[in-house]
Protein backbone atom coordinates (compact mmCIF):
# COMPACT_ATOMS: atom_id res chain seq x y z
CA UNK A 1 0.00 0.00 0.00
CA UNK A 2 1.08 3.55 -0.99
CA UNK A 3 1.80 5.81 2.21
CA UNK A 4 -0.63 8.32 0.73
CA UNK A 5 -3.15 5.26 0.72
CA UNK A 6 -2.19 4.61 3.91
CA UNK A 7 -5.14 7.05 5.89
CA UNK A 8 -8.69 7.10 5.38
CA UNK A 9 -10.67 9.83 6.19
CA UNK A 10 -11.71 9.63 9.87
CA UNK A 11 -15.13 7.73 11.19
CA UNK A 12 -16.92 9.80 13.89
CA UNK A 13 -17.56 7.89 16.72
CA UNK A 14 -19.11 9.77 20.22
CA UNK A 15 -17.93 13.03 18.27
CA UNK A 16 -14.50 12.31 18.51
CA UNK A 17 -11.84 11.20 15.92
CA UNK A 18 -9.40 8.19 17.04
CA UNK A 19 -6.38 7.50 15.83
CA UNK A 20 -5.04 3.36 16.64
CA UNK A 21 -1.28 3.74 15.90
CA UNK A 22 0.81 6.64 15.16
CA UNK A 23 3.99 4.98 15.09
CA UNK A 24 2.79 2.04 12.48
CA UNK A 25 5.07 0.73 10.16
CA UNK A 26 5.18 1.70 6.72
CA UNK A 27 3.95 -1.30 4.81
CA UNK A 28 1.15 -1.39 8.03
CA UNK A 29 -2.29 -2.27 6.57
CA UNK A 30 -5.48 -1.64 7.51
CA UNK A 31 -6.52 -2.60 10.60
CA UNK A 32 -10.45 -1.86 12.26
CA UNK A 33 -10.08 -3.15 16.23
CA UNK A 34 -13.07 -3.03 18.64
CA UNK A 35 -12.42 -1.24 21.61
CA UNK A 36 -14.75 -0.51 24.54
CA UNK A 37 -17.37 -0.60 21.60
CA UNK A 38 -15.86 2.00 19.86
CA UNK A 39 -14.26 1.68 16.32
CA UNK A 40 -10.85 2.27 15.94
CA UNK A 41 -8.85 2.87 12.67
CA UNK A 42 -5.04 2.19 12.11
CA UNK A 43 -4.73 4.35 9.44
CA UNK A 44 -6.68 7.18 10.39
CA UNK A 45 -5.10 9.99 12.01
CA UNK A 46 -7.09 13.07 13.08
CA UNK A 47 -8.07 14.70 16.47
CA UNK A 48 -11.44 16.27 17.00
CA UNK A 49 -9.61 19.64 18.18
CA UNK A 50 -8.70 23.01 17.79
CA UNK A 51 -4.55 22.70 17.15
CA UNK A 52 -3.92 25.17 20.20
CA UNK A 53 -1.21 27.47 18.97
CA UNK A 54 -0.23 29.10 21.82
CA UNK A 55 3.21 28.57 23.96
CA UNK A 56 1.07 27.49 26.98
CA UNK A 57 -0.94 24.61 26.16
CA UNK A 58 -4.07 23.94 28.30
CA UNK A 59 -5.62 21.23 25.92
CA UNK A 60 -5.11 17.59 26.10
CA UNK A 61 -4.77 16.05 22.59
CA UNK A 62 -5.83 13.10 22.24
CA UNK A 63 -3.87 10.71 19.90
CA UNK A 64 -4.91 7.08 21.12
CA UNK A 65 -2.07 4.45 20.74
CA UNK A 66 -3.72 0.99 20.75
CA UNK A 67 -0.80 -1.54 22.39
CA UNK A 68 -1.90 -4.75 23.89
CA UNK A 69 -5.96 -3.69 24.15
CA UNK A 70 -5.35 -0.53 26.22
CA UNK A 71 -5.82 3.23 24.69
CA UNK A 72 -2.98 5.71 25.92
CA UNK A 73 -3.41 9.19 25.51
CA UNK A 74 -0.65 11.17 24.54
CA UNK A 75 -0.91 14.50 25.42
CA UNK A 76 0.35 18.04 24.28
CA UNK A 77 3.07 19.43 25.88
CA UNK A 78 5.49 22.12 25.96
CA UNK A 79 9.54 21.68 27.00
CA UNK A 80 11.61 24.65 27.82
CA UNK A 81 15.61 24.22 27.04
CA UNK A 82 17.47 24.00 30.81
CA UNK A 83 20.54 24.37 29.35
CA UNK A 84 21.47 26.84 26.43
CA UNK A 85 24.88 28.24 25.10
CA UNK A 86 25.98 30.94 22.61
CA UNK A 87 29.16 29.75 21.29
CA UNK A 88 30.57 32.65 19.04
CA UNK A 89 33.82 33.00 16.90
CA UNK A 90 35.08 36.09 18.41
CA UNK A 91 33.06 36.46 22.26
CA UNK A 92 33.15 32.91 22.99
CA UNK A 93 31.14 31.01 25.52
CA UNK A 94 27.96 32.73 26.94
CA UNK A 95 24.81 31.26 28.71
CA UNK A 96 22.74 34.16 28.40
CA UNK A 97 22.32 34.39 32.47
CA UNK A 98 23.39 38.06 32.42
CA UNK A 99 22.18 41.91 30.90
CA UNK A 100 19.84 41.31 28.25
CA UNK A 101 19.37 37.72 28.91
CA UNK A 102 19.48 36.66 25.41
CA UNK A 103 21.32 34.15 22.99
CA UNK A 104 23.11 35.80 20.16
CA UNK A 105 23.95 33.89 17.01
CA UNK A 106 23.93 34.10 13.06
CA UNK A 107 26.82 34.48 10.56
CA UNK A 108 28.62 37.29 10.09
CA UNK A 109 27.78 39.59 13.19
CA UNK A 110 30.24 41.45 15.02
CA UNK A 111 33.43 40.18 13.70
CA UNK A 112 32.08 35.89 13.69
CA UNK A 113 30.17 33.53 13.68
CA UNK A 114 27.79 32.65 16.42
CA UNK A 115 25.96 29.11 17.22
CA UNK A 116 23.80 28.01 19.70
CA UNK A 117 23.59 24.83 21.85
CA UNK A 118 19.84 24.06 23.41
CA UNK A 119 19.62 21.14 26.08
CA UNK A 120 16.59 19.30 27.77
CA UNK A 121 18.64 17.06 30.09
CA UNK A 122 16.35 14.32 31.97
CA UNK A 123 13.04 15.72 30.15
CA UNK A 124 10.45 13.29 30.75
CA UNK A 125 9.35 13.02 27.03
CA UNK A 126 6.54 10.37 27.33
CA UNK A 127 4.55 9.07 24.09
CA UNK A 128 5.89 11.46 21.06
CA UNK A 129 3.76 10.86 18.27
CA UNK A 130 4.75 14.69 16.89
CA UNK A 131 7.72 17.11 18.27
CA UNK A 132 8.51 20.73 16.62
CA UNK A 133 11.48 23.52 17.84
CA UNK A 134 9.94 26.53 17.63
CA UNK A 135 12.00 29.60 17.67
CA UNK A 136 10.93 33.46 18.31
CA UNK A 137 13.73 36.11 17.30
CA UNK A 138 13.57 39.19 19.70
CA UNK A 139 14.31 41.07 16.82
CA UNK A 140 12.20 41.45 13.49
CA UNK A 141 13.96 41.49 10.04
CA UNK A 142 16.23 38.88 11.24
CA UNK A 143 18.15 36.88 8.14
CA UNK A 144 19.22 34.00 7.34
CA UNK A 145 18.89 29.76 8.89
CA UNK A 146 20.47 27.50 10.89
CA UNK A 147 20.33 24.16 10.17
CA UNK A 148 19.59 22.08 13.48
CA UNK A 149 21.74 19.23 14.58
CA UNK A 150 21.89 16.45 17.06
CA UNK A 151 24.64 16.84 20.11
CA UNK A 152 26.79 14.29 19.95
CA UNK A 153 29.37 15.40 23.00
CA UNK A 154 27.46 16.05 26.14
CA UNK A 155 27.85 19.77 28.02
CA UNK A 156 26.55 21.87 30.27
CA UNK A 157 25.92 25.86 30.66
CA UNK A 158 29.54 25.14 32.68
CA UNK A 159 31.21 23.75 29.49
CA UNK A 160 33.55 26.74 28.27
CA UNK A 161 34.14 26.10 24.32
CA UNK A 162 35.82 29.20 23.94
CA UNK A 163 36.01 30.72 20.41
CA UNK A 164 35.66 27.50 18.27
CA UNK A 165 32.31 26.05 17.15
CA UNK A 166 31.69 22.47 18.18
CA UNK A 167 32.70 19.83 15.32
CA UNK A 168 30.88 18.25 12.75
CA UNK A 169 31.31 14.48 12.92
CA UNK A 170 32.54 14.40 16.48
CA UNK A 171 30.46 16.84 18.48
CA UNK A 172 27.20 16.73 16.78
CA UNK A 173 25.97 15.04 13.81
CA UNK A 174 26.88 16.46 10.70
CA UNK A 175 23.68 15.50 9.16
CA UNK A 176 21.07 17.92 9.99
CA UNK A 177 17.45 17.19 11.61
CA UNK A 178 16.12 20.57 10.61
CA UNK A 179 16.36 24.36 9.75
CA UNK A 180 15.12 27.24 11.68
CA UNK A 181 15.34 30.82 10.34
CA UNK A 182 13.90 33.72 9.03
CA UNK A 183 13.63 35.73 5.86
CA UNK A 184 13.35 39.61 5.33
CA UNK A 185 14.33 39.83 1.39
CA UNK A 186 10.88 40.29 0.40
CA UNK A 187 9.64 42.51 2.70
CA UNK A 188 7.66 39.36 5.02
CA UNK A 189 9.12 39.86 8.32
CA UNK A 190 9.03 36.13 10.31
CA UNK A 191 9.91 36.46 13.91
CA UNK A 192 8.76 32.86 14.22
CA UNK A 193 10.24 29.79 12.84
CA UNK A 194 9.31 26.31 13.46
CA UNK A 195 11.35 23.37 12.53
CA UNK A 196 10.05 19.58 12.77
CA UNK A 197 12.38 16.87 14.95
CA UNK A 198 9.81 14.55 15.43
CA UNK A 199 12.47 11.65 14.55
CA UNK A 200 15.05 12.70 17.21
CA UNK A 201 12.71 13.36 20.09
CA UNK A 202 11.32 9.86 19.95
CA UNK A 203 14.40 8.51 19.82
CA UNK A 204 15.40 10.24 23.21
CA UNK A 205 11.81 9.16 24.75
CA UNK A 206 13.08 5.56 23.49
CA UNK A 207 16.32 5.90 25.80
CA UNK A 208 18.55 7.28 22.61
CA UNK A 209 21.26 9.65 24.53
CA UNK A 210 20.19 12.97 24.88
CA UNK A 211 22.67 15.67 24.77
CA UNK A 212 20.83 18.45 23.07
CA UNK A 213 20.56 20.32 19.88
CA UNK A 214 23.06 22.48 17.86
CA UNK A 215 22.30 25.34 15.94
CA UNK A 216 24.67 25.73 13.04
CA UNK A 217 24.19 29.27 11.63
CA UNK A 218 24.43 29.23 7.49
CA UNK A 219 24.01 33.23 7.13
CA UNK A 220 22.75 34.81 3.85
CA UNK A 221 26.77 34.85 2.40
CA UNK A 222 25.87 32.23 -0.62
CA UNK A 223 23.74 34.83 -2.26
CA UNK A 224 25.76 38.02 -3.17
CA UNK A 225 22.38 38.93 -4.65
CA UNK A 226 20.04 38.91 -1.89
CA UNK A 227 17.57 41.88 -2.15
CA UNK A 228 16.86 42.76 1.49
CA UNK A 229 18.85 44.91 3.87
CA UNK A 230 20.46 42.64 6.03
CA UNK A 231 20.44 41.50 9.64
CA UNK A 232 22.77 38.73 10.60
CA UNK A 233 22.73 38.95 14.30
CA UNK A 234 19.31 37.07 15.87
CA UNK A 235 18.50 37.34 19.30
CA UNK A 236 16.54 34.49 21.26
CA UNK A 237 15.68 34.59 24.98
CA UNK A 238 17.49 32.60 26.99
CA UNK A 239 15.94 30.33 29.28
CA UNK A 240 17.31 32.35 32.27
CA UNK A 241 14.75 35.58 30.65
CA UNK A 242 12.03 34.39 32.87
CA UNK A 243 13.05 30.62 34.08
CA UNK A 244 9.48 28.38 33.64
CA UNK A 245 7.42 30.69 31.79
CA UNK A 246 6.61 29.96 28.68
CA UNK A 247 5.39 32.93 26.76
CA UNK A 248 5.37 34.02 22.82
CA UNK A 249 9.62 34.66 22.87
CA UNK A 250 10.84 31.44 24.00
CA UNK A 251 11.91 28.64 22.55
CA UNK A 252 10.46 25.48 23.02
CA UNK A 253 10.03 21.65 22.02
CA UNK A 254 6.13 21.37 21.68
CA UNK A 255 5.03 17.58 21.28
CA UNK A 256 2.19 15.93 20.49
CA UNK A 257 0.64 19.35 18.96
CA UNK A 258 -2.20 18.52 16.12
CA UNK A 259 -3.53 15.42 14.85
CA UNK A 260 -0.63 14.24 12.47
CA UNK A 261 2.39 11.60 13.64
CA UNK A 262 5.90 11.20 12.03
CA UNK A 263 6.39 8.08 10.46
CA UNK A 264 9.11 5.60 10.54
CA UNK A 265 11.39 5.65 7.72
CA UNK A 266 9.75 8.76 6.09
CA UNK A 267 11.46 11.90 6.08
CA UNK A 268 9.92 15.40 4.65
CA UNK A 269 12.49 18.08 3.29
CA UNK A 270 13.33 20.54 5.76
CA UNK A 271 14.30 23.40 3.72
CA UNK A 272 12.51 24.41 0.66
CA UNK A 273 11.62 27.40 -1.91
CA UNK A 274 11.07 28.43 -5.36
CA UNK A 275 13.01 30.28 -8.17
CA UNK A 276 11.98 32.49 -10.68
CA UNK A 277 13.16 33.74 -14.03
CA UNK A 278 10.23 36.59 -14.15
CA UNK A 279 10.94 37.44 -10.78
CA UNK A 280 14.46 37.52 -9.78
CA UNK A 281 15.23 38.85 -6.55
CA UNK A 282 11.68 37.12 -4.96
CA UNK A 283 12.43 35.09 -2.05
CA UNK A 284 9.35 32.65 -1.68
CA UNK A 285 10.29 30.50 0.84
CA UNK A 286 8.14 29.14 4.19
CA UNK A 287 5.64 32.31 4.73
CA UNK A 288 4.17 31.35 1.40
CA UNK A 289 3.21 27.93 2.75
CA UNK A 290 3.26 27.04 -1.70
CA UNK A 291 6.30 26.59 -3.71
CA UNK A 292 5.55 27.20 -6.80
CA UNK A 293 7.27 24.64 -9.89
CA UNK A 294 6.19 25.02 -13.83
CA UNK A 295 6.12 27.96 -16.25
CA UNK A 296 3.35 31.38 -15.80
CA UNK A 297 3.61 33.40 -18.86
CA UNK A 298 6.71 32.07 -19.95
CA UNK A 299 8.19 32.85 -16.50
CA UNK A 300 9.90 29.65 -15.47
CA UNK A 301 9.61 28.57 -11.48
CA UNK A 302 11.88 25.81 -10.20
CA UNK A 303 11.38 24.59 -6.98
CA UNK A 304 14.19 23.63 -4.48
CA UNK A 305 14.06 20.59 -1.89
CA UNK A 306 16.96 20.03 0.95
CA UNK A 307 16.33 16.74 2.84
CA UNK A 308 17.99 16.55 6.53
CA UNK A 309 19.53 12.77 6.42
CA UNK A 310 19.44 13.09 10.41
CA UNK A 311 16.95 10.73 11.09
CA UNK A 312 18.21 8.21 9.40
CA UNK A 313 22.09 8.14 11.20
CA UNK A 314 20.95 9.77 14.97
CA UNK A 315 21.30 6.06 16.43
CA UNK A 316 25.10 6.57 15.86
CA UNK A 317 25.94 10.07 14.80
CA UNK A 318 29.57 10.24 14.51
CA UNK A 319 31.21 10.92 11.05
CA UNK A 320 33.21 7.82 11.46
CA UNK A 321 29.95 5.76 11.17
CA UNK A 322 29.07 5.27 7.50
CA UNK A 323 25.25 4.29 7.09
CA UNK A 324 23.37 3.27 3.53
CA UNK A 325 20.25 2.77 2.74
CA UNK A 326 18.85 -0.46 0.53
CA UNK A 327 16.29 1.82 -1.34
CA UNK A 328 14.94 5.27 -1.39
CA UNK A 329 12.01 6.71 -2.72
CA UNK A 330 10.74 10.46 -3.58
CA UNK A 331 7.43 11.49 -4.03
CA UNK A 332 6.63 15.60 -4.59
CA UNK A 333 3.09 16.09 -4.24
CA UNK A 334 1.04 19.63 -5.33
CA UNK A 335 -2.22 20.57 -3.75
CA UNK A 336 -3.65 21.25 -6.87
CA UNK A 337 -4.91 18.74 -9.51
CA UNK A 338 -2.75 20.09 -12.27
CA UNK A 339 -0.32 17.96 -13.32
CA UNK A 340 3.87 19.22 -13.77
CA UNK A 341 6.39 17.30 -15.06
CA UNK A 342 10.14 17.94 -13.80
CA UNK A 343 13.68 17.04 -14.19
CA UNK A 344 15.03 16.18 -10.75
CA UNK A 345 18.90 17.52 -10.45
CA UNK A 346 21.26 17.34 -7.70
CA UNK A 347 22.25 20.74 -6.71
CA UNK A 348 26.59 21.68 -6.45
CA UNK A 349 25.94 25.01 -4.32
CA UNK A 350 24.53 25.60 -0.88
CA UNK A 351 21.78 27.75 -0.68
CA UNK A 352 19.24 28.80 1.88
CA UNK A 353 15.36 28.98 1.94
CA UNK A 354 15.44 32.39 3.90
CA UNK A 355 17.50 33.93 1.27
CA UNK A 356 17.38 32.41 -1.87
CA UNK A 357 16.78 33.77 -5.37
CA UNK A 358 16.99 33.46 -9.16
CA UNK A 359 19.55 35.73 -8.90
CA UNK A 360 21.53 33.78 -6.86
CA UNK A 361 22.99 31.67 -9.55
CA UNK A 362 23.27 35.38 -11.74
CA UNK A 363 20.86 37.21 -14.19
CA UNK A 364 21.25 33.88 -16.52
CA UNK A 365 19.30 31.19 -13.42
CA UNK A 366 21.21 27.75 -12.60
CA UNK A 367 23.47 26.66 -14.97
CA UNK A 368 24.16 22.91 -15.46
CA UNK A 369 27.41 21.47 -14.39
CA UNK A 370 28.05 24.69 -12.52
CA UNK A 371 24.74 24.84 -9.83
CA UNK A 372 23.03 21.56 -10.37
CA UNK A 373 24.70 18.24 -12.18
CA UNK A 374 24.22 17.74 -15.64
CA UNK A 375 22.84 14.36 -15.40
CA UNK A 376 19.16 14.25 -14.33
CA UNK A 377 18.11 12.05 -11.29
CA UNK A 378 15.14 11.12 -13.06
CA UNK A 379 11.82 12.66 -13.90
CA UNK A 380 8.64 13.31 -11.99
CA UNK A 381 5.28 14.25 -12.20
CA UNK A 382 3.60 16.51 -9.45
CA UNK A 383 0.10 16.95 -8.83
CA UNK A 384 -2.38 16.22 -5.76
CA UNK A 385 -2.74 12.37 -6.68
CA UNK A 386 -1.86 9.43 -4.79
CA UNK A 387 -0.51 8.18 -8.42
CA UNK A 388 1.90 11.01 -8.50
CA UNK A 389 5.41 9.26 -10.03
CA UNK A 390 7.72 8.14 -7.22
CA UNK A 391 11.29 8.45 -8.12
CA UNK A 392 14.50 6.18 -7.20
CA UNK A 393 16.86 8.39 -5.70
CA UNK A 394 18.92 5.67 -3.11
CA UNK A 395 22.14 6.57 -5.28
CA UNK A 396 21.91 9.72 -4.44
CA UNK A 397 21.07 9.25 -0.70
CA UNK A 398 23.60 7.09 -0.44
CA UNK A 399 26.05 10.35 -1.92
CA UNK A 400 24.86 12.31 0.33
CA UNK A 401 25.17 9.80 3.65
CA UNK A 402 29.11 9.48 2.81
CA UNK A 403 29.31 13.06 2.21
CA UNK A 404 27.22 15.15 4.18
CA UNK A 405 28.92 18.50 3.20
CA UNK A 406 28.01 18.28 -0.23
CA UNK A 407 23.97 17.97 0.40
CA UNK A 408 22.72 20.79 -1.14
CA UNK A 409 19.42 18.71 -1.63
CA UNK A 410 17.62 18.59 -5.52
CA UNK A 411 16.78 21.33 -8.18
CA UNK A 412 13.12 20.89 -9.70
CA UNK A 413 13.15 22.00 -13.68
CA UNK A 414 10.06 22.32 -15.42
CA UNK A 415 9.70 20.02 -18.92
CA UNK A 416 7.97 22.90 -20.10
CA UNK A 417 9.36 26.41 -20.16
CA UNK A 418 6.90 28.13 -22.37
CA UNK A 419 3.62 29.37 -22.14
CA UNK A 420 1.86 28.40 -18.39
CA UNK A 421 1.20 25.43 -16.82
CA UNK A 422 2.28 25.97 -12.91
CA UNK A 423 1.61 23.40 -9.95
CA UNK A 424 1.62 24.88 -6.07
CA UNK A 425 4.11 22.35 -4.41
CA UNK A 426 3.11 21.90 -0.63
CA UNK A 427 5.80 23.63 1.55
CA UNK A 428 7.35 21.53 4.85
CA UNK A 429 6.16 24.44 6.98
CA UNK A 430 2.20 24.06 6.04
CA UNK A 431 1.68 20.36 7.53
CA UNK A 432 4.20 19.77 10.34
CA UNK A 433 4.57 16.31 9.71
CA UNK A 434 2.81 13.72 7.40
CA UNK A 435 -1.10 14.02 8.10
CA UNK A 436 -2.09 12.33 4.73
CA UNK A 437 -5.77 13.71 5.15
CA UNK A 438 -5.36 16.01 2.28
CA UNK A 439 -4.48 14.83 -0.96
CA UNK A 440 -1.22 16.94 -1.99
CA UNK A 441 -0.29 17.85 1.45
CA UNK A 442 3.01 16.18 1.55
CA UNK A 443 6.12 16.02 0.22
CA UNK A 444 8.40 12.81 1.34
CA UNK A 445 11.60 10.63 1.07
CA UNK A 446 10.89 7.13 2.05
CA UNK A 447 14.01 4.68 3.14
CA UNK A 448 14.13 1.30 3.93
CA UNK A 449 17.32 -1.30 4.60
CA UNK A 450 19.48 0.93 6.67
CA UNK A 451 22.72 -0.58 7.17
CA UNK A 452 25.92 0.70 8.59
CA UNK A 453 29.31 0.39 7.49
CA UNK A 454 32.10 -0.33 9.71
CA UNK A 455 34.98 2.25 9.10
CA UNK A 456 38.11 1.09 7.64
CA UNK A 457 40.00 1.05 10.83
CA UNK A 458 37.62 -1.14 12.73
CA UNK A 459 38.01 -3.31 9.36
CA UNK A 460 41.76 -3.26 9.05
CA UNK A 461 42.01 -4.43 13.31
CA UNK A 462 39.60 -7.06 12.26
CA UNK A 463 41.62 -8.54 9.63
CA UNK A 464 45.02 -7.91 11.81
CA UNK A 465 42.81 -10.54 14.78
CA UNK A 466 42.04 -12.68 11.86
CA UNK A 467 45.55 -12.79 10.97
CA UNK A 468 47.12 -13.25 14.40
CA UNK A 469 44.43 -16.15 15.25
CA UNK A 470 45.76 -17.93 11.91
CA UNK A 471 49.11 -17.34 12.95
CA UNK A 472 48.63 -19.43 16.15
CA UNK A 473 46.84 -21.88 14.46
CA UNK A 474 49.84 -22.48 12.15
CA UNK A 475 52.13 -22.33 15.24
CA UNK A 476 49.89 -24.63 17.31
């Protein structure tokens, strides 16, 4: 079964939507149990209330988990950080405990670079069928991302990193888990980002170690075209502001928020925008909730999707660990009926969804074999369908996995580039998570057959063993 057959609309039983198993496997089918007299589906997910947007939750949500005949409700709640670090370039080590009270960090601001580390040591996570960051920048007209990692090394507000960033690979994973940022090109000003890490935050309720998340700032500096005034430096309170308050500038872990679950072995892009030729300096990235991907009146639109590969290596983080996946799937989806065909490219250059523009890659758009590699990936077509073509991209994974540096994620190009025929592609920030209950709402990578890879110096000592065992044997 298809995961966009995989939910059915909701039945209404006693005026309230159940939902059997949020953490069902992928090939799960469909299951109707009989509890308590009530009907319960397995692959319907939907909750009968108001998603409660506010930083201080006071509803319970109720996402039933059926597990040995007994219904467990998982409720929403809210987790602010109890540890947090600036670690900049030039200032070095800061918990935000004095003055302003406040955690600097972007790229460049006074002279560096500044990232942040965010911990939730002992947090009692319970049943995560959903977890998002959410991030409020004191300041509006903020620019530019940071791509959100797991901690590898553990710390405290007492660790003292000086002037040098944690390390990819040994401190925290180098593949990211998400992106928070903000955007000001286009005149939106976004003091609020949100960033989904449903994948990580179960894995810490499941006894995975916890040592945090870092923020690795990316900065607007790959687009010497950006058509905003610019504002490197954000500002977020730090949890010493007001300790155990949760108000509208904090940052938080909210789980269990809304009716929709992550799924295992499905992973949404967590950075994506659109391009266009008639409109160069645009940035449409995640206040437009729509990427646009086709032609309008000969203006071409190519859409951009960056996939975080953290989910898939979080069990063992470390740079020296080399995972692969057996197979990997892609599926864009559009929330309108009209259907796009594309030519799926890897991209060569970074870019970033708060500041990225046609004019990025100069007047001319992406060029092939400079931006994007010549060879298509394959093609796709997008529309609102559960039929919508899936496309093979495992070799590309795979890339990516042994070289996490050079994920710059996949460059959409219309088939046709004349006249109009346009698709709105759903944007990661419009469905936190896959809720499958509209057709078109999401856009996915699906992996199965994760393996690792020993590294060639656990290999070689193996061999040297085998070696000195046969040695003794001939001796013997």
């Amino acid at each position: 079964m298809s995961l966009g057959g995989w939910w059915n609309r909701c039945k209404t039983v006693q005026h309230l939507h159940w939902s059997a198993v949020f953490h069902a496997q992928f090939s799960a089918t469909k299951e109707i149990q009989m509890i308590s007299g009530i009907h319960v589906s397995r692959d319907c997910v939907h909750v009968n209330q108001k998603e409660n947007r506010m930083k201080k939750v006071t509803g319970t949500f109720l996402g039933l988990i059926v597990a040995t005949g007994l219904v467990t409700a998982a409720q929403a709640e809210v987790f602010e950080p109890t540890e947090n670090l600036t670690v900049h370039t030039v200032f070095g080590t800061d918990a935000g405990a004095a003055g302003a009270k406040v955690l600097k960090g972007g790229t460049p601001y006074d002279g560096g670079s500044g990232g942040m580390l965010l911990g939730w040591p002992g947090a009692s996570w319970g049943t995560v069928n959903n977890a998002r960051l959410q991030m409020s920048s004191r300041s509006a007209g903020d620019d530019g991302s940071f791509t959100v990692h797991q901690m590898i090394t553990p710390w405290t507000e007492a660790t003292n990193w000086g002037t040098t960033h944690p390390v990819a690979g040994v401190d925290y994973n180098p593949h990211p888990i998400g992106l928070i940022g903000h955007g000001n090109g286009s005149g939106a000003v976004t003091a609020e980002d949100e960033t989904e890490i449903s994948h990580l935050v179960n894995h810490w309720a499941g006894g995975g170690a916890n040592n945090g998340l870092w923020l690795q700032p990316l900065g607007t500096t790959n687009n010497p075209n950006y058509p905003g005034s610019t504002d490197f430096e954000f500002q977020f309170l730090s949890r010493h502001a007001v300790p155990g308050s949760i108000d509208g500038d904090d940052t938080i872990i909210e789980t269990n928020v809304g009716a929709h679950s992550f799924v295992p072995g499905v992973i949404e892009a967590i950075s994506d925008a659109s391009i266009f030729s008639d409109n160069t300096d645009l940035l449409n990235n995640n206040g437009h909730f729509a990427n646009s991907g086709g032609v309008e009146n000969d203006g071409v639109h190519m859409p951009l999707l960056k996939w975080g590969l953290g989910a898939i290596t979080m069990s063992n983080p470390a740079s020296a660990t080399l995972f692969r996946v057996g197979s990997a799937f892609m599926k864009v989806q559009s929330i309108s009926s009209t259907t796009v065909g594309f030519q799926v490219h890897r991209l060569l250059v970074p870019w970033d969804e708060n500041s990225v523009t046609w004019n990025q890659f100069g007047a001319g758009g992406p060029v092939a074999g400079t931006h994007y590699v010549t060879a298509s990936v394959g093609s796709i077509n997008v529309d609102n369908s559960d039929t919508a073509t899936e496309l093979d991209v495992t070799e590309v994974l795979n890339f990516w996995l042994e070289n996490p540096d050079q994920n710059h994620g996949f460059i959409l190009i219309p088939d046709i580039q004349t006249g109009t025929l346009v698709t709105p592609i759903v944007d990661s920030h419009r469905v936190f998570g896959l809720d499958g209950g509209v057709p078109g709402d999401d856009t996915w990578i699906s992996f199965s057959g994760v393996t690792i890879i020993p590294e060639p110096s656990s290999l070689a000592l193996a061999a040297l063993g085998a070696f000195g065992v046969l040695g003794r044997r001939r001796r013997a």
